[in-house]
C-alpha atoms as a PDB file:
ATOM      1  CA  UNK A   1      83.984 -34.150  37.513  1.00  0.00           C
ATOM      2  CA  UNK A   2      81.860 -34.750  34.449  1.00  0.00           C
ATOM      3  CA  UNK A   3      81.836 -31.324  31.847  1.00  0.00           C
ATOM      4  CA  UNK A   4      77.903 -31.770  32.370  1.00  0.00           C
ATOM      5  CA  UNK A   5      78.150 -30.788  35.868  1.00  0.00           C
ATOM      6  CA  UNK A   6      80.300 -28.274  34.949  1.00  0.00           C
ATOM      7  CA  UNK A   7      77.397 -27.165  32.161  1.00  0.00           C
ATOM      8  CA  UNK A   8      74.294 -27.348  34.337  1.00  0.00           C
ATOM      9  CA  UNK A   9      76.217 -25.014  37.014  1.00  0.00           C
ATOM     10  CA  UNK A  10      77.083 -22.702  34.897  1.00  0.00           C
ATOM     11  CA  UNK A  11      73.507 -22.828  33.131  1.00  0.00           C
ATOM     12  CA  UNK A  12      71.898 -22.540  36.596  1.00  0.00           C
ATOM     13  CA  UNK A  13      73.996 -19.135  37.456  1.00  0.00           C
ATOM     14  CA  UNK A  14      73.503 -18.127  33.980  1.00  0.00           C
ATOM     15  CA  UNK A  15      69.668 -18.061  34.027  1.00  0.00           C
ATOM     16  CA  UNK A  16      69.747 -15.635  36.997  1.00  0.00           C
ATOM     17  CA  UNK A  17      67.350 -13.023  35.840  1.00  0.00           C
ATOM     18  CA  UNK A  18      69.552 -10.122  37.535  1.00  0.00           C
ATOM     19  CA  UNK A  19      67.883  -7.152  35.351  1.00  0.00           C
ATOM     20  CA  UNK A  20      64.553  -8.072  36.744  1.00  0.00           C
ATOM     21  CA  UNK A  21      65.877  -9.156  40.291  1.00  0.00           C
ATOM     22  CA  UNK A  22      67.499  -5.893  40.761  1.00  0.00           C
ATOM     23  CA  UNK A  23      64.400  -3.843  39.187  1.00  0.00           C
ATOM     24  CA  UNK A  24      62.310  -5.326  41.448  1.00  0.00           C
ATOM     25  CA  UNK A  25      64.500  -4.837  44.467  1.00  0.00           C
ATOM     26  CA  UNK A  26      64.466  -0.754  43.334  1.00  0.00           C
ATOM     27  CA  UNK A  27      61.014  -0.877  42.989  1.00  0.00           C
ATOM     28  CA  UNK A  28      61.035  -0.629  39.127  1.00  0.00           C
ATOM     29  CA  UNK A  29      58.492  -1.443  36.600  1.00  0.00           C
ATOM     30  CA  UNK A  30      60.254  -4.825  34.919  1.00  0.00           C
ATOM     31  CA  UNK A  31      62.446  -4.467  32.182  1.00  0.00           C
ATOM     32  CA  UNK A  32      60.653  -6.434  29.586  1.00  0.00           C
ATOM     33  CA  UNK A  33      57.974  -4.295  30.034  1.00  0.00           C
ATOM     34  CA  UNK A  34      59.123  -1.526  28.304  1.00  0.00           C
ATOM     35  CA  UNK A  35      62.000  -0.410  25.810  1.00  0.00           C
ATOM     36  CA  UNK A  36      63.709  -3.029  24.109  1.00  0.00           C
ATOM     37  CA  UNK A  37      61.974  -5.349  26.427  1.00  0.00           C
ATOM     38  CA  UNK A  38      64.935  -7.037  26.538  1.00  0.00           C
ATOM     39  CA  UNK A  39      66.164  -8.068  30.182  1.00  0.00           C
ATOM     40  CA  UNK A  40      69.499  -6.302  30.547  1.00  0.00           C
ATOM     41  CA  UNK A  41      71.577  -3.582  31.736  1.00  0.00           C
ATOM     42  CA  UNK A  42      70.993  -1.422  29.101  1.00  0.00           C
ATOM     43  CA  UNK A  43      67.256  -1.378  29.406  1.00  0.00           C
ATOM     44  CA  UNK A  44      67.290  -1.069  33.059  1.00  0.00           C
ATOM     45  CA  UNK A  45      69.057   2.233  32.237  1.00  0.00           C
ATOM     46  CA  UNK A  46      66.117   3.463  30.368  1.00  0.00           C
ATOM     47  CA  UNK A  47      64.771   3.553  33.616  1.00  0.00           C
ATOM     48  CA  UNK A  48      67.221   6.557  34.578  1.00  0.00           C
ATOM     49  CA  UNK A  49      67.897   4.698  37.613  1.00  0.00           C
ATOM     50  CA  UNK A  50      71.835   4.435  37.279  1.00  0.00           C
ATOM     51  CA  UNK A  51      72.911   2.290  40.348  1.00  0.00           C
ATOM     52  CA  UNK A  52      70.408  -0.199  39.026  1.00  0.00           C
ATOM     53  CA  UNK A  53      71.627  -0.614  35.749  1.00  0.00           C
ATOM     54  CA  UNK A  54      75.330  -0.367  37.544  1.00  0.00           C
ATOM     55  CA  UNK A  55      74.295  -3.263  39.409  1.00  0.00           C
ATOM     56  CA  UNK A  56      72.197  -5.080  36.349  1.00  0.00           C
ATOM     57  CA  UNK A  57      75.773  -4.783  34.776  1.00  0.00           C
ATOM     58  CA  UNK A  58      77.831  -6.503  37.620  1.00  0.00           C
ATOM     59  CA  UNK A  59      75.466  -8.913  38.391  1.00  0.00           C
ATOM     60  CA  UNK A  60      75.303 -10.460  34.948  1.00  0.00           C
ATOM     61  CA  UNK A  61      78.828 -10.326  34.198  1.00  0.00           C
ATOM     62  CA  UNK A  62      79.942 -11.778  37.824  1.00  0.00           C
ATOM     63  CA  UNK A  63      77.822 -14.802  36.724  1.00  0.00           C
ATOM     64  CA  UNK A  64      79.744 -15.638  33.591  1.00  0.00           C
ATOM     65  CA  UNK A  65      83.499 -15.143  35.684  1.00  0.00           C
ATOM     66  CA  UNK A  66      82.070 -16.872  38.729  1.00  0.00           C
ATOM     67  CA  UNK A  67      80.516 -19.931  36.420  1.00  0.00           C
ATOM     68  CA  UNK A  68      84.265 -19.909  35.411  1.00  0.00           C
ATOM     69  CA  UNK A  69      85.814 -19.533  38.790  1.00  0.00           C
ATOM     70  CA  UNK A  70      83.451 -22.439  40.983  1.00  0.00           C
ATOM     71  CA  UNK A  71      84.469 -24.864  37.939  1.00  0.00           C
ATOM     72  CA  UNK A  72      88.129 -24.329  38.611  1.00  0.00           C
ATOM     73  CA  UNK A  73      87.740 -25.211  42.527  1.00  0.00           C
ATOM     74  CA  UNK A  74      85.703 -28.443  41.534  1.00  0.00           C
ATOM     75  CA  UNK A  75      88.729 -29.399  39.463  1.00  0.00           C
ATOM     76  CA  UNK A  76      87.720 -28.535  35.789  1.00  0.00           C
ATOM     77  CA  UNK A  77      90.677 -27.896  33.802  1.00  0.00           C
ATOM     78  CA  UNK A  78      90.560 -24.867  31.008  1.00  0.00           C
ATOM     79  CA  UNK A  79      88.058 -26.954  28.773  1.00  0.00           C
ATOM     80  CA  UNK A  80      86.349 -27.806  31.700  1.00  0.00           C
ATOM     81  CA  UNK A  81      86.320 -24.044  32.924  1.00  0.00           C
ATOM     82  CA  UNK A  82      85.339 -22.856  29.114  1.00  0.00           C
ATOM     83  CA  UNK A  83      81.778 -25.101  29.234  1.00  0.00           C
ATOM     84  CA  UNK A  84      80.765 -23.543  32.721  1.00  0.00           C
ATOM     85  CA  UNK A  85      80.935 -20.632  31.023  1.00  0.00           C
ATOM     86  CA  UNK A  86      79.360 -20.814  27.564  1.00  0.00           C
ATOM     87  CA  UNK A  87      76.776 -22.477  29.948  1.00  0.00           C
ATOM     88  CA  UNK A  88      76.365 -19.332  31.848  1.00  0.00           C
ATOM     89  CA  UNK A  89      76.046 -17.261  28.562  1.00  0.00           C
ATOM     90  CA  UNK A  90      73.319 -19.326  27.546  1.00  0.00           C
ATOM     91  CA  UNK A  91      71.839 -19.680  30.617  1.00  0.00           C
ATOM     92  CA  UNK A  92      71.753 -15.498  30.368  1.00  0.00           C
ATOM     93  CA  UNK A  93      69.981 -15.411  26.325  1.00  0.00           C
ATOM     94  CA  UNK A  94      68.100 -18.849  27.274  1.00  0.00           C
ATOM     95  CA  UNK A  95      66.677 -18.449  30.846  1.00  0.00           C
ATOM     96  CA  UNK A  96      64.926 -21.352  32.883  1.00  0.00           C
ATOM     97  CA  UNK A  97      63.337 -18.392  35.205  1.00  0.00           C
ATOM     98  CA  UNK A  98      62.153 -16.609  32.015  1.00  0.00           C
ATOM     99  CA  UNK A  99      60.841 -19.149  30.027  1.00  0.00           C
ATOM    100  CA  UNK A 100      64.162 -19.285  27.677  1.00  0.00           C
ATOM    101  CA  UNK A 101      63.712 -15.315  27.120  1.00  0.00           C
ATOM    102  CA  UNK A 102      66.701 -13.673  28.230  1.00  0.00           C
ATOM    103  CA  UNK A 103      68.919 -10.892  27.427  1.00  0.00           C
ATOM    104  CA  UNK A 104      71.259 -10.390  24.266  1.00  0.00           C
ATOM    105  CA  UNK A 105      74.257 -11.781  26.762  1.00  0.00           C
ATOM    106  CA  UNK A 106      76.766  -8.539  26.649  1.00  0.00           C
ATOM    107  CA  UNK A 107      78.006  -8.338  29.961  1.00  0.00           C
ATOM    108  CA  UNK A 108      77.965 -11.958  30.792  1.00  0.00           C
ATOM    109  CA  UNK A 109      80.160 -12.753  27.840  1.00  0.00           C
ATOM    110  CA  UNK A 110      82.411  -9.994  29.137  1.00  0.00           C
ATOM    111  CA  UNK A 111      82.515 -12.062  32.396  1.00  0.00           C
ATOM    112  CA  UNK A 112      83.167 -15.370  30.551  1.00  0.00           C
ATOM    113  CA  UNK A 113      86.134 -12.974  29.368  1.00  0.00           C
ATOM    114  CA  UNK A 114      87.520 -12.100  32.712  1.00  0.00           C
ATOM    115  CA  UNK A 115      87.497 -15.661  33.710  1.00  0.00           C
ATOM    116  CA  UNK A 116      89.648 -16.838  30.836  1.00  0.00           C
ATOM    117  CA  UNK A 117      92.141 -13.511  30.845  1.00  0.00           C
ATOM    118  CA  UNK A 118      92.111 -10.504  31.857  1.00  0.00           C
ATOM    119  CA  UNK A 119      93.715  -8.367  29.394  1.00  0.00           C
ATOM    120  CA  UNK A 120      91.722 -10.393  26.708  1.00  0.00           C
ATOM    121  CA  UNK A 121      88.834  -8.848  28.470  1.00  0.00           C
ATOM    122  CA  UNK A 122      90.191  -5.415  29.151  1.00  0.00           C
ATOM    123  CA  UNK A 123      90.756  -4.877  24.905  1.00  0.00           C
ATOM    124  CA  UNK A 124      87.383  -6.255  24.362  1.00  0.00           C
ATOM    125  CA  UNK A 125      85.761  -3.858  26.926  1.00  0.00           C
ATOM    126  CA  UNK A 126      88.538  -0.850  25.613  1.00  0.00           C
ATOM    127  CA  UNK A 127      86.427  -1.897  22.207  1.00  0.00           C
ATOM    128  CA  UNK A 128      83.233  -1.887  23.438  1.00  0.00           C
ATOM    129  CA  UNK A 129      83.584   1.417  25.027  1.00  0.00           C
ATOM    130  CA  UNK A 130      85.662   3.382  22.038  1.00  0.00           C
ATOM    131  CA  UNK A 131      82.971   2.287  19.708  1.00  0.00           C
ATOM    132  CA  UNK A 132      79.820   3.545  22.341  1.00  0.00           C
ATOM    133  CA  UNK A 133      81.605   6.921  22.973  1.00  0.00           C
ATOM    134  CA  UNK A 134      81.977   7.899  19.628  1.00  0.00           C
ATOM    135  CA  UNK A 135      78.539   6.269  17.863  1.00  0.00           C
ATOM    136  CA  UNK A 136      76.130   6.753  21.091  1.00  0.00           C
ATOM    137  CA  UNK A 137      75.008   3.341  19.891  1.00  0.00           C
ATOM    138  CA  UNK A 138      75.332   0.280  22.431  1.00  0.00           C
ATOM    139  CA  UNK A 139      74.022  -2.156  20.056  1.00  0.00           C
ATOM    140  CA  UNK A 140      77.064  -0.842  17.650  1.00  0.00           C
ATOM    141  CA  UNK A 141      79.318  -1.546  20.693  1.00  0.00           C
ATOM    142  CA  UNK A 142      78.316  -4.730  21.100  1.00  0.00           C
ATOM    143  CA  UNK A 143      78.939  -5.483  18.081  1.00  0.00           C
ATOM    144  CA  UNK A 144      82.374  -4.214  17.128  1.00  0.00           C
ATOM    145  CA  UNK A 145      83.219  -6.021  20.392  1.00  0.00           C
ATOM    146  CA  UNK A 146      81.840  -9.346  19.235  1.00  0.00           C
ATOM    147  CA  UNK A 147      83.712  -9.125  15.850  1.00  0.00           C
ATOM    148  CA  UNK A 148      87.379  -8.232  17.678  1.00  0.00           C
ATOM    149  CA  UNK A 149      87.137 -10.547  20.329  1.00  0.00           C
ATOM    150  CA  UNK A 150      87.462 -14.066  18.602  1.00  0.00           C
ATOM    151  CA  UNK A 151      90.337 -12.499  16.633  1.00  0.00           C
ATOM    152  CA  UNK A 152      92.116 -11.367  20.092  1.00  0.00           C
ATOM    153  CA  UNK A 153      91.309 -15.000  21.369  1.00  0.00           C
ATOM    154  CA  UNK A 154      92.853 -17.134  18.629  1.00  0.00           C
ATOM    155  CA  UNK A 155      96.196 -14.958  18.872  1.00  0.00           C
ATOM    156  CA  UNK A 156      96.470 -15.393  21.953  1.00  0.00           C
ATOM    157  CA  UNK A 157      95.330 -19.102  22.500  1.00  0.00           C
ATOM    158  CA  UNK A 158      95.434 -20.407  19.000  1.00  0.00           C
ATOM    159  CA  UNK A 159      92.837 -23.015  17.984  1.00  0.00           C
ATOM    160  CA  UNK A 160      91.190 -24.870  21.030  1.00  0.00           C
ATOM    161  CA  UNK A 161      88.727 -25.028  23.350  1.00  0.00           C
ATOM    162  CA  UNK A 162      89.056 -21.572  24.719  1.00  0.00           C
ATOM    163  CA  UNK A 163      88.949 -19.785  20.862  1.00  0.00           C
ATOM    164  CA  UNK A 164      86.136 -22.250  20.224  1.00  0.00           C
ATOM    165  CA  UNK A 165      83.787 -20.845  23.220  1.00  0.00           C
ATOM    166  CA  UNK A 166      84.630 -17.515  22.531  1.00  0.00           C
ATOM    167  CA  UNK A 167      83.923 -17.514  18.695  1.00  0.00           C
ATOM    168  CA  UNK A 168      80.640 -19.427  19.521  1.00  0.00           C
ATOM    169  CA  UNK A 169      79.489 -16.891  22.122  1.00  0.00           C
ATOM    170  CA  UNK A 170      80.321 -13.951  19.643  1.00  0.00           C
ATOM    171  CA  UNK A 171      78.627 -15.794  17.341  1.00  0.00           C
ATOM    172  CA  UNK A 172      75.470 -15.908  18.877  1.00  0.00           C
ATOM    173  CA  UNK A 173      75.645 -12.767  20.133  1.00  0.00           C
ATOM    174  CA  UNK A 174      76.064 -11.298  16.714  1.00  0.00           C
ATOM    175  CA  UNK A 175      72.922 -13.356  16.008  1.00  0.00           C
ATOM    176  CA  UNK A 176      71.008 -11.720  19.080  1.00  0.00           C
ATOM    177  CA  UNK A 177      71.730  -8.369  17.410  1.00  0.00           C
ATOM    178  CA  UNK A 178      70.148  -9.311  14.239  1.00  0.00           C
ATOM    179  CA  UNK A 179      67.097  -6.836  14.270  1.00  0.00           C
ATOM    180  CA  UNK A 180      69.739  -3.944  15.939  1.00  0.00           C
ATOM    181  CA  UNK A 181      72.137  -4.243  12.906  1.00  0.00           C
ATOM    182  CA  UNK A 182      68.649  -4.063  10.689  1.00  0.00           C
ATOM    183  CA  UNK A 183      68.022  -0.420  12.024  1.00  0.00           C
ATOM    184  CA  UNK A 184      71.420   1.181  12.606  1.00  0.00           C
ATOM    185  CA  UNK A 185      71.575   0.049   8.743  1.00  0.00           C
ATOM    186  CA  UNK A 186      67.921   1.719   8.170  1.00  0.00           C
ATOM    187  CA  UNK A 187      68.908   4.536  10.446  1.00  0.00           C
ATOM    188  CA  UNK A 188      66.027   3.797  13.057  1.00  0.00           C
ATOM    189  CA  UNK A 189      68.107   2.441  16.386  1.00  0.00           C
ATOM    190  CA  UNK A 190      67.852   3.857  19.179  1.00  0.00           C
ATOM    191  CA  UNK A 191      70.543   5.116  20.908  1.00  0.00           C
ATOM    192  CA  UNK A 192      72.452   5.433  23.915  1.00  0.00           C
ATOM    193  CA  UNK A 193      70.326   7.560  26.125  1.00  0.00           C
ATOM    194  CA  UNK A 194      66.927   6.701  24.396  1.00  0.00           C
ATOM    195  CA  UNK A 195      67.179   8.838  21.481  1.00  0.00           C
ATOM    196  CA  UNK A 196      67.624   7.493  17.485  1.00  0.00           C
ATOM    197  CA  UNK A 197      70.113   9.283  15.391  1.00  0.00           C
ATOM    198  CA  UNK A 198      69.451   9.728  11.829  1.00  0.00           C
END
């Protein structure tokens, strides 16, 4: 089938608002509303409403693996595989159902991670989780994760498509965490649990 297919599927899955799906199925005010306004696990947890976030979490990085996954059973091969899922992490940070205002893409990229290997996924997520334990920052997290994980993918797959899509999503979602790197350098950003640390 034509990578386009593969791109719009993946795109279509991507764009499922699952932050404000699952905040409105909890009865929740909506996630853009308030906090970061950004539409994403994270947020949702500012609600104090684990299970939603829980469930914010899954449902945004299932899309990214199962982008991945319904591209292998049409027949796409591992480039094939690697569009439907970039497509799903735009779909996530560039919404159709939110007018192209979506989330920072965390937990989808982790998804796109699972679907191209697992252990590449579990050292990202090891990462992820070292760095928010210790610093009480998520927005730290994310990024220390989105600096180790191209490095991870090019020694395990070398240069290719697979590095390629995984350097590009890091890439933007270094860029989506522009203003957070702006105040854990001023000492403003807010951290895990609502407070900001000096």
């Amino acid at each position: 089938m034509n990578p386009l297919v593969f791109a719009l599927l993946g795109y279509l899955l991507g764009s499922l608002p699952f932050a404000v799906i699952v905040s409105k199925a909890f009865g929740l005010a909506d996630p853009r509303s308030f906090g970061s306004g950004n539409p994403g696990a994270t947020n949702v947890l500012r609600t104090g409403n684990k299970l939603a976030a829980g469930l914010t979490l899954l449902g945004d990085a299932a899309k990214g693996w199962l982008a991945m996954v319904l591209a292998g059973l049409l027949g796409a091969d591992a480039t094939g595989a690697a569009v439907a899922g970039v497509a799903a992490f735009l779909g996530h940070v560039f919404p159709l159902f939110l007018r192209f205002k979506g989330g920072k893409g965390v937990a989808t990229a982790l998804g796109v991670l699972i679907g191209i290997d697992g252990m590449l996924a579990a050292l990202v997520a090891a990462t992820w989780l070292g760095v928010a334990v210790i610093s009480r920052y998520s927005s730290l997290a994310a990024v220390a994760a989105a600096c180790v994980a191209p490095t991870l993918a090019l020694e395990k797959f070398g240069i290719g498509a697979v590095s390629s899509a995984v350097i590009f999503m890091c890439a933007l979602l270094l860029w989506r965490h522009r203003s957070n790197i702006a105040n854990l350098a001023a000492g403003t950003e807010g951290g895990i649990g609502g407070g900001k640390k000096a």
